[in-house]
N, C-alpha and C. Protein backbone atom coordinates (compact mmCIF):
# COMPACT_ATOMS: atom_id res chain seq x y z
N UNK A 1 19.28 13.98 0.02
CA UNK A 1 18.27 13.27 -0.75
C UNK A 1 17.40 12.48 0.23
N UNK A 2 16.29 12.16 0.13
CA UNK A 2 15.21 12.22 0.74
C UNK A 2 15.06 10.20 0.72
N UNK A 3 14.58 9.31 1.26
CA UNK A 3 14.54 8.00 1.37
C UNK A 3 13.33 8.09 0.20
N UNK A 4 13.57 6.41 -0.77
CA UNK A 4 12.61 6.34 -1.77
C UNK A 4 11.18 5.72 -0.81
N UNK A 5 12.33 4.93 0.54
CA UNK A 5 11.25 3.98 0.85
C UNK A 5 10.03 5.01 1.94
N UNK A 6 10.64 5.96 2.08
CA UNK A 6 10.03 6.67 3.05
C UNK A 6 9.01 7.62 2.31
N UNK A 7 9.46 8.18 1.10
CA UNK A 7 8.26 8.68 0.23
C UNK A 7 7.26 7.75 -0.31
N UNK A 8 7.94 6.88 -0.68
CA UNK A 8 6.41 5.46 -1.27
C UNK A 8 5.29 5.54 -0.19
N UNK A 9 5.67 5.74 0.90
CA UNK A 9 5.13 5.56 1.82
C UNK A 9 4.08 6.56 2.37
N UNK A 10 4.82 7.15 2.34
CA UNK A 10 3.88 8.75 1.97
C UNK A 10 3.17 9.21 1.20
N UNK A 11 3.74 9.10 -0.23
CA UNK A 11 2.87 9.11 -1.25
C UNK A 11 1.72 8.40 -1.23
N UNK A 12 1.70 6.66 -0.79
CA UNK A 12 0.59 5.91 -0.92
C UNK A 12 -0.27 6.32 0.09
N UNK A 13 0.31 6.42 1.03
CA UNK A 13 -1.05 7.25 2.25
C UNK A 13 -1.69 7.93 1.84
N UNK A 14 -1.25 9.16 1.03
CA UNK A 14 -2.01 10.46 0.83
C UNK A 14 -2.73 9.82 -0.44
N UNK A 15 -2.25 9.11 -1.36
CA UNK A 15 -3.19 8.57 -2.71
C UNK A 15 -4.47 7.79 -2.26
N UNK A 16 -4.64 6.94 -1.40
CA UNK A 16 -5.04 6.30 -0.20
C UNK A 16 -6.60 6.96 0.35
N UNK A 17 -5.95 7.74 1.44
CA UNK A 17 -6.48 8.59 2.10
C UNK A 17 -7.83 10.10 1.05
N UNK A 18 -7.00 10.32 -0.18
CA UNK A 18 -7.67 10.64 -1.07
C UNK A 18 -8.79 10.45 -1.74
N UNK A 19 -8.93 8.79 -1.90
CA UNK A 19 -9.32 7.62 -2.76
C UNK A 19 -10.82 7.74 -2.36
N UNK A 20 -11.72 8.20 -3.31
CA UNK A 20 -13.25 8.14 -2.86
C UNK A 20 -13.39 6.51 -2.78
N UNK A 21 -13.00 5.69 -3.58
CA UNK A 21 -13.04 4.17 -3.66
C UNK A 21 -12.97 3.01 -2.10
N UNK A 22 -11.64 4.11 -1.87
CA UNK A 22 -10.93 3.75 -0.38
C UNK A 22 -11.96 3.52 0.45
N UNK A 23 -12.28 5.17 -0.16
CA UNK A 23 -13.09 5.67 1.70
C UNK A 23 -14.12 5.21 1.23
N UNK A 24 -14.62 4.81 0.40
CA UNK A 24 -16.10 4.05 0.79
C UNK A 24 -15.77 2.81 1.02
N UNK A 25 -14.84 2.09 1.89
CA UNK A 25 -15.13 1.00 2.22
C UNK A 25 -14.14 0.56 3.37
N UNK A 26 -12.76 1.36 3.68
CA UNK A 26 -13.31 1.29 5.24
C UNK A 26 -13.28 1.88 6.31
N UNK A 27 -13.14 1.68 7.37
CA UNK A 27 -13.62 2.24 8.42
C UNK A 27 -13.28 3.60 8.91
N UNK A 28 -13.90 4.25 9.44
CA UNK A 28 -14.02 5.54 9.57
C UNK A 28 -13.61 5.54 11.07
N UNK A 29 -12.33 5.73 11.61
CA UNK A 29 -12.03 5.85 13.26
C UNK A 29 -12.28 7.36 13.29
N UNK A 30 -12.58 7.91 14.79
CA UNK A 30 -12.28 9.16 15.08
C UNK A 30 -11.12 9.84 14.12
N UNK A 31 -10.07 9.54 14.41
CA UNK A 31 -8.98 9.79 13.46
C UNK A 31 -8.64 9.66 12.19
N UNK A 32 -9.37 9.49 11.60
CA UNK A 32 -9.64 9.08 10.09
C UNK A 32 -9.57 8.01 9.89
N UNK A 33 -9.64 7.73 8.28
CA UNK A 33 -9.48 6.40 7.97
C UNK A 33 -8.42 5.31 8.50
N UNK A 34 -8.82 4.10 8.51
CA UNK A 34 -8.37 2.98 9.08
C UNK A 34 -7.20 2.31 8.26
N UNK A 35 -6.15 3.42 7.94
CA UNK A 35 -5.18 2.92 7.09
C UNK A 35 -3.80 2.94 8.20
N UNK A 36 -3.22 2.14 7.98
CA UNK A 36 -1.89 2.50 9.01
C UNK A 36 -0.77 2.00 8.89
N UNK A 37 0.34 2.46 9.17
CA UNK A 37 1.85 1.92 8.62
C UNK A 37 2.07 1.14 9.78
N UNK A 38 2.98 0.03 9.04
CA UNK A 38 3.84 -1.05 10.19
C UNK A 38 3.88 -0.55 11.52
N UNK A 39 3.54 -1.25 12.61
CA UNK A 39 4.29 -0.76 13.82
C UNK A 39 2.92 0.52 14.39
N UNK A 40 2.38 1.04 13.84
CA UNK A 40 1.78 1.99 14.37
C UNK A 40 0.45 0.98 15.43
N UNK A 41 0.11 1.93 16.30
CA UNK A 41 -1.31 1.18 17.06
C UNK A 41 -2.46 1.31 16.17
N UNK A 42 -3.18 0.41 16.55
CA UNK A 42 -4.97 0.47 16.14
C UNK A 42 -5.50 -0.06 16.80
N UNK A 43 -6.61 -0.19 16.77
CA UNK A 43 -7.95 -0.66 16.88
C UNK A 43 -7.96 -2.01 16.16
N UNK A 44 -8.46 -2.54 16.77
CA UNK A 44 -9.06 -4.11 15.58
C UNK A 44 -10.17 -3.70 15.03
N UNK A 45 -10.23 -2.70 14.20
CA UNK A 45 -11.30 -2.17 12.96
C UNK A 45 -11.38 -3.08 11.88
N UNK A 46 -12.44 -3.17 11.27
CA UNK A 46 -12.48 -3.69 9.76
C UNK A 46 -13.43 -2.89 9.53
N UNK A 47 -13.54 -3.04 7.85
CA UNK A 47 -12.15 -3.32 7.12
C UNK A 47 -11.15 -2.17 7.20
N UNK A 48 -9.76 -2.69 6.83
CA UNK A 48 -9.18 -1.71 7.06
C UNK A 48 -7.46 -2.05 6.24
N UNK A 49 -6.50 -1.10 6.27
CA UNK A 49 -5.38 -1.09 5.15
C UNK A 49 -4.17 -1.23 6.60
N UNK A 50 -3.29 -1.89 6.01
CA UNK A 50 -1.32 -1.82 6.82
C UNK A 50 -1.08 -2.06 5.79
N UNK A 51 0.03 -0.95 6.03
CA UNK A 51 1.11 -0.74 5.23
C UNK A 51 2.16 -1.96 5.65
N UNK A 52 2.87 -2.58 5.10
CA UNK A 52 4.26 -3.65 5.39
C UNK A 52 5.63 -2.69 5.31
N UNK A 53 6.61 -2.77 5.88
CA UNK A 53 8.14 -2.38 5.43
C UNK A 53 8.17 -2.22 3.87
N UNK A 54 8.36 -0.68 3.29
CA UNK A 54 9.18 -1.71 1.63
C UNK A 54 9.86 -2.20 1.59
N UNK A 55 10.04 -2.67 0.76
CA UNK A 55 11.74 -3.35 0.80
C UNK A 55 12.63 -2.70 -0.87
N UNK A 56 13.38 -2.51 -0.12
CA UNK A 56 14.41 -1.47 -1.73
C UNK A 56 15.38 -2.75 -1.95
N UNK A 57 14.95 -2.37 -3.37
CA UNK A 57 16.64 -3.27 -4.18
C UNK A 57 17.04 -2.44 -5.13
N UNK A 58 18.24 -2.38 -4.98
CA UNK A 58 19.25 -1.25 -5.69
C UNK A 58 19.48 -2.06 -6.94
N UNK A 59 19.04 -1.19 -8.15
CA UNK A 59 19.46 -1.30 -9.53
C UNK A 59 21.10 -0.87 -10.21
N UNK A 60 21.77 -1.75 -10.79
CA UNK A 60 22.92 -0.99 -11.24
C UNK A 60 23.68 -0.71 -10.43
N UNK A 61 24.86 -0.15 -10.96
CA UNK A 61 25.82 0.77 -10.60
C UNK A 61 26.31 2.32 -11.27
N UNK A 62 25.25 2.18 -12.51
CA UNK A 62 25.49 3.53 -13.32
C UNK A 62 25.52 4.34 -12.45
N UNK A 63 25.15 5.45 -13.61
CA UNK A 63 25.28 6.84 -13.03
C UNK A 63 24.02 7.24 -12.34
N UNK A 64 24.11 7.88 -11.02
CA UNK A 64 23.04 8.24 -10.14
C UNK A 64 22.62 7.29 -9.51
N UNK A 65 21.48 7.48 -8.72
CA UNK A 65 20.92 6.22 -7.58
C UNK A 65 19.59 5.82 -8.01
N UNK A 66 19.30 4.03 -8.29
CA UNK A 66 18.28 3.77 -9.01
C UNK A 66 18.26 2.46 -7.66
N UNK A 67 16.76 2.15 -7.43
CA UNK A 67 16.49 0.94 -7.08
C UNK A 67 14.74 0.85 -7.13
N UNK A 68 14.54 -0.41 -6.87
CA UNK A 68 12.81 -0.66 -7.38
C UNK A 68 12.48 -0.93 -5.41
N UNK A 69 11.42 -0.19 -5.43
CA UNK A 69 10.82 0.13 -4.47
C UNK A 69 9.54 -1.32 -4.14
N UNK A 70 9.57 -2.38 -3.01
CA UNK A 70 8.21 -2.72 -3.65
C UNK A 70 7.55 -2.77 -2.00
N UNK A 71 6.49 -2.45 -1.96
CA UNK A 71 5.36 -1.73 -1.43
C UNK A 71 4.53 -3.04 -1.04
N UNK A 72 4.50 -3.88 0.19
CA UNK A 72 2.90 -4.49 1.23
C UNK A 72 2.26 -3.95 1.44
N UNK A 73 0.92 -4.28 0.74
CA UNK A 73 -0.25 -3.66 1.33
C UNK A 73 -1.18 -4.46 1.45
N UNK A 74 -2.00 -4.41 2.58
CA UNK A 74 -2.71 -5.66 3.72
C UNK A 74 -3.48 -5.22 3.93
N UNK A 75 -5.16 -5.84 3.15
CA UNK A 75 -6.05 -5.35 3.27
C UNK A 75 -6.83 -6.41 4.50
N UNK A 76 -7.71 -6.05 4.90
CA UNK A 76 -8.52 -7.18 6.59
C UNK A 76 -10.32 -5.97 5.89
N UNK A 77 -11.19 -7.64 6.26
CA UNK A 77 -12.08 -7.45 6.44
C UNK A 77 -12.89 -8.38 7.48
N UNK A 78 -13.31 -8.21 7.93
CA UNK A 78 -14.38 -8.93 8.38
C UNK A 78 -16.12 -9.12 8.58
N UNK A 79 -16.42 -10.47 8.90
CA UNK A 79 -17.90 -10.49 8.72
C UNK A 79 -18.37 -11.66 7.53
N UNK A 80 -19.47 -11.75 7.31
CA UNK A 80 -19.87 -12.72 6.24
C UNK A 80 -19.57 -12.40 5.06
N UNK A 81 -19.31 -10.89 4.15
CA UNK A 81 -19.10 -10.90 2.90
C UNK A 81 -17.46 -10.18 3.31
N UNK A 82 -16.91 -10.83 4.30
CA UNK A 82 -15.28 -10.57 4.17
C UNK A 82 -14.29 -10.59 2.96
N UNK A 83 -14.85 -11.59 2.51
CA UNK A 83 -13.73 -12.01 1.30
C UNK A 83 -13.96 -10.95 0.26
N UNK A 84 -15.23 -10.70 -0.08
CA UNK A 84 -16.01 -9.97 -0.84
C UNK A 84 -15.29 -8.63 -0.70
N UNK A 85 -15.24 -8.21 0.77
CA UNK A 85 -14.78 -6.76 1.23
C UNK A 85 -13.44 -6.19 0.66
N UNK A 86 -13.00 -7.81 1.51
CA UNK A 86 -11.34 -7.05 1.42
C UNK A 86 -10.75 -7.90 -0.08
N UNK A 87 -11.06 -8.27 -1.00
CA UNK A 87 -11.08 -8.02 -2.18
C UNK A 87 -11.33 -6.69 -2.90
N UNK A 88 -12.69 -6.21 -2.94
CA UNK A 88 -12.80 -5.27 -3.44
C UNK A 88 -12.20 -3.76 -3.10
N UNK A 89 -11.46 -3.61 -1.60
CA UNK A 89 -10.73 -2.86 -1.00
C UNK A 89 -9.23 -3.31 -1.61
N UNK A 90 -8.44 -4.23 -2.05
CA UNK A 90 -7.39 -4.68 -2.65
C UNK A 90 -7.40 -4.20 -4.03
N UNK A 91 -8.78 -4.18 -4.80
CA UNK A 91 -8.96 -4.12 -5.83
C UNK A 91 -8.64 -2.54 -5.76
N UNK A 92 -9.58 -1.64 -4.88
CA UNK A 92 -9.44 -0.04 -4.80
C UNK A 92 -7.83 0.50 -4.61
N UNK A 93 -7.26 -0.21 -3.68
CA UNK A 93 -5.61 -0.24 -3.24
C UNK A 93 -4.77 -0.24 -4.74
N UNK A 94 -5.06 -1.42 -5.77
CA UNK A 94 -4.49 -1.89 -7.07
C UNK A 94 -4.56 -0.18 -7.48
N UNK A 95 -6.14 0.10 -7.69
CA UNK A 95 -6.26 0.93 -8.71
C UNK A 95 -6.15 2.85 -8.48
N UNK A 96 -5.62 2.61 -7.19
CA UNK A 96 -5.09 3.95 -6.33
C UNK A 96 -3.97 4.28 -6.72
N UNK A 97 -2.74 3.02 -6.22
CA UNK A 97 -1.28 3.04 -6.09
C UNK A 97 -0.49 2.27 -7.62
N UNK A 98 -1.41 1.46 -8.19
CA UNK A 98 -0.32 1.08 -9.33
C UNK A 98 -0.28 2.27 -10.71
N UNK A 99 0.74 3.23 -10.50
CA UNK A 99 0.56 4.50 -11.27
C UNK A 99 2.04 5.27 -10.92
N UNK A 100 2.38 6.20 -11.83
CA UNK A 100 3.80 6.93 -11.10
C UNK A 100 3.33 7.64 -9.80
N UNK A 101 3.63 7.25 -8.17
CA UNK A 101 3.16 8.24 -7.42
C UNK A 101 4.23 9.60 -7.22
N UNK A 102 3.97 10.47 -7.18
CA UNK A 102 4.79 11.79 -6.81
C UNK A 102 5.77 11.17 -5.72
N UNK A 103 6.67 12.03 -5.86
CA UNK A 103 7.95 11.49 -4.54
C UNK A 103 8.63 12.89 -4.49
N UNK A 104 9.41 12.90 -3.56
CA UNK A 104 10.30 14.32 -3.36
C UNK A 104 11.52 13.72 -3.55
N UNK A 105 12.17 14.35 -4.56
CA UNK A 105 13.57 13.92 -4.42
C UNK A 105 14.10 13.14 -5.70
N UNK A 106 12.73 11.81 -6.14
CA UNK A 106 13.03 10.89 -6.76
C UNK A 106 11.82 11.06 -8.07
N UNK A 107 12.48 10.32 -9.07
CA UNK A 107 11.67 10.36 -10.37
C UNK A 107 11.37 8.71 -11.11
N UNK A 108 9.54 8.31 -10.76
CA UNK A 108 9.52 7.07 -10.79
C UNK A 108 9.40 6.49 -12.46
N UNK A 109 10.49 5.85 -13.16
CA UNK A 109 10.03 5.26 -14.65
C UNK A 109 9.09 4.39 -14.51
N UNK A 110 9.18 3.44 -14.25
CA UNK A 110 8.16 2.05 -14.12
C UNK A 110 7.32 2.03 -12.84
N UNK A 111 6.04 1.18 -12.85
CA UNK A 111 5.54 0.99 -11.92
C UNK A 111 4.40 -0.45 -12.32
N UNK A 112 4.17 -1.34 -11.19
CA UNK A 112 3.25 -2.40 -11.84
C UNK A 112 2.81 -3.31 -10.85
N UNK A 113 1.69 -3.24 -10.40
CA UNK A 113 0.88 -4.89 -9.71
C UNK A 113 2.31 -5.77 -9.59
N UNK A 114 2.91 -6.31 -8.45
CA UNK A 114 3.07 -7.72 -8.56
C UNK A 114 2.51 -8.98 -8.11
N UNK A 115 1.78 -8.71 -7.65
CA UNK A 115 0.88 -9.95 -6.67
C UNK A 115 -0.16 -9.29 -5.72
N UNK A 116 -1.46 -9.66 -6.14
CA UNK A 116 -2.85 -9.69 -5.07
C UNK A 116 -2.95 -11.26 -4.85
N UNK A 117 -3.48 -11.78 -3.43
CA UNK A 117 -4.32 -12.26 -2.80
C UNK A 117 -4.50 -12.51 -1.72
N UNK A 118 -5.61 -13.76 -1.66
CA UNK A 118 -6.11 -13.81 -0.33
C UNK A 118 -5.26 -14.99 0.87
N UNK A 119 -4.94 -14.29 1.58
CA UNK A 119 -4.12 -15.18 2.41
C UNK A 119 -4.88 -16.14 3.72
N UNK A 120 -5.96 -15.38 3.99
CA UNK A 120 -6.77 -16.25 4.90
C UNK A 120 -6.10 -15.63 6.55
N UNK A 121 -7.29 -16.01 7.90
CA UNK A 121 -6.35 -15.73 8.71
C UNK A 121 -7.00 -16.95 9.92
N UNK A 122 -6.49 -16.67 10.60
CA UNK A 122 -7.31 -18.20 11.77
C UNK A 122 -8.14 -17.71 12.28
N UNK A 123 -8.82 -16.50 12.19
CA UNK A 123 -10.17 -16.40 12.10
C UNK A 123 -10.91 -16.77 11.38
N UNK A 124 -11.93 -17.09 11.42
CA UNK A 124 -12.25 -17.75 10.05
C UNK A 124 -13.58 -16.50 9.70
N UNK A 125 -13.85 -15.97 10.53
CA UNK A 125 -14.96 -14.64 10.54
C UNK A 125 -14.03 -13.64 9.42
N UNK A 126 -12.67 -13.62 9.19
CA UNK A 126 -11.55 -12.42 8.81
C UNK A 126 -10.85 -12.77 7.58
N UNK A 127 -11.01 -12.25 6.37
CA UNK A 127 -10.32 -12.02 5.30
C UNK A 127 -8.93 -11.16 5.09
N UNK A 128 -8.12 -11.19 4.88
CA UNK A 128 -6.83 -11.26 4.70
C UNK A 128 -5.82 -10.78 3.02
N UNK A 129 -5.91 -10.18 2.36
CA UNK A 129 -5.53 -9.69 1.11
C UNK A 129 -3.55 -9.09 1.54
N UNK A 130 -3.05 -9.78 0.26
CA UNK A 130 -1.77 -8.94 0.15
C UNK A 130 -1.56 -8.79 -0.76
N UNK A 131 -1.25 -7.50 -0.99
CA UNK A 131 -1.02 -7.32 -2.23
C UNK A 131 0.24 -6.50 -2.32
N UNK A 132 0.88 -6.62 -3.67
CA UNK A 132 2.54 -6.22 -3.59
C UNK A 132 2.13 -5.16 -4.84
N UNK A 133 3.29 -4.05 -4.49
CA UNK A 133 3.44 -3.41 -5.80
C UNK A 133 4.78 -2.31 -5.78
N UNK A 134 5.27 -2.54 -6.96
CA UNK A 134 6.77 -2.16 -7.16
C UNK A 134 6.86 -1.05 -7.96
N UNK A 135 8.06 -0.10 -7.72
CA UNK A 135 8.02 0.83 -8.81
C UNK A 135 9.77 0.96 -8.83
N UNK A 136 9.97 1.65 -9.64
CA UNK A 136 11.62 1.94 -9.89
C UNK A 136 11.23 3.38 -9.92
N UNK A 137 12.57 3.88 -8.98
CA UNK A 137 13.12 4.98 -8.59
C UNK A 137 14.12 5.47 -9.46
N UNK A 138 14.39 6.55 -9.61
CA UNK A 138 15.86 7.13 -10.10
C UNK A 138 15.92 8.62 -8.88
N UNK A 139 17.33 8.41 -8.56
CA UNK A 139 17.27 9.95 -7.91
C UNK A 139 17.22 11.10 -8.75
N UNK A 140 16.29 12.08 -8.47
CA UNK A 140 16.42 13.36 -9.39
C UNK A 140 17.06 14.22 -9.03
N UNK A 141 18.61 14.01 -8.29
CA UNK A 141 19.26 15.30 -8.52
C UNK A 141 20.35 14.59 -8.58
């Protein structure tokens, strides 16, 4: 069986990466869009998406393997209508990923927003968005 946290992850890239919403707003590297998981290199692009660690919490003890998946996602903009940016890029993120995403392996019941905002950063040129979102897993086999 396949990791839930490792398909969320996947799944949201490709929902993401898909997203006409996305891609009109940010940045376009050689390599595509400016989305990237924990730990990976970049560029100091704006605006632009990181992924955070999920973090899994195991539901139950019934029968089969259930836990709720929940998903960082860290939107950065910068410039004078920053806030503006990476809002409305949080907003595109909300309305991409809060939905059942496909998974291999696993079959999602619930899914839901838990928290957008703006966190600020000591730049003061740079906007800052986090936004959380959770889903529950069941294993499908």
């Amino acid at each position: 069986m396949t990791s839930p946290t490792v398909e969320i992850q996947i799944a949201a890239d490709a929902a993401l990466v898909a997203s006409a919403d996305v891609l009109a707003i940010v940045f376009a590297t050689a390599d595509g869009p400016a989305i990237y998981a924990r730990g990976q290199d970049f560029d100091a692009v704006y605006p632009r998406i990181t992924f955070g660690a999920p973090e899994r919490v195991p539901r139950g003890r019934g029968c089969g393997v259930s836990a709720d998946i929940i998903l960082t996602v860290h939107c950065w903009a910068q410039g004078p209508d920053c806030t503006l940016k990476a809002g409305a890029l949080a907003d595109a993120v909300i309305k991409e990923l809060v939905r059942p995403l496909p998974l291999n392996g696993w079959r999602v019941s619930s899914w839901e927003e838990v928290r957008s905002r703006p966190v600020g950063d000591p730049d003061p040129t740079v906007e800052h968005f986090v936004t959380e979102i959770r889903w529950t897993v069941h294993g499908a086999g």
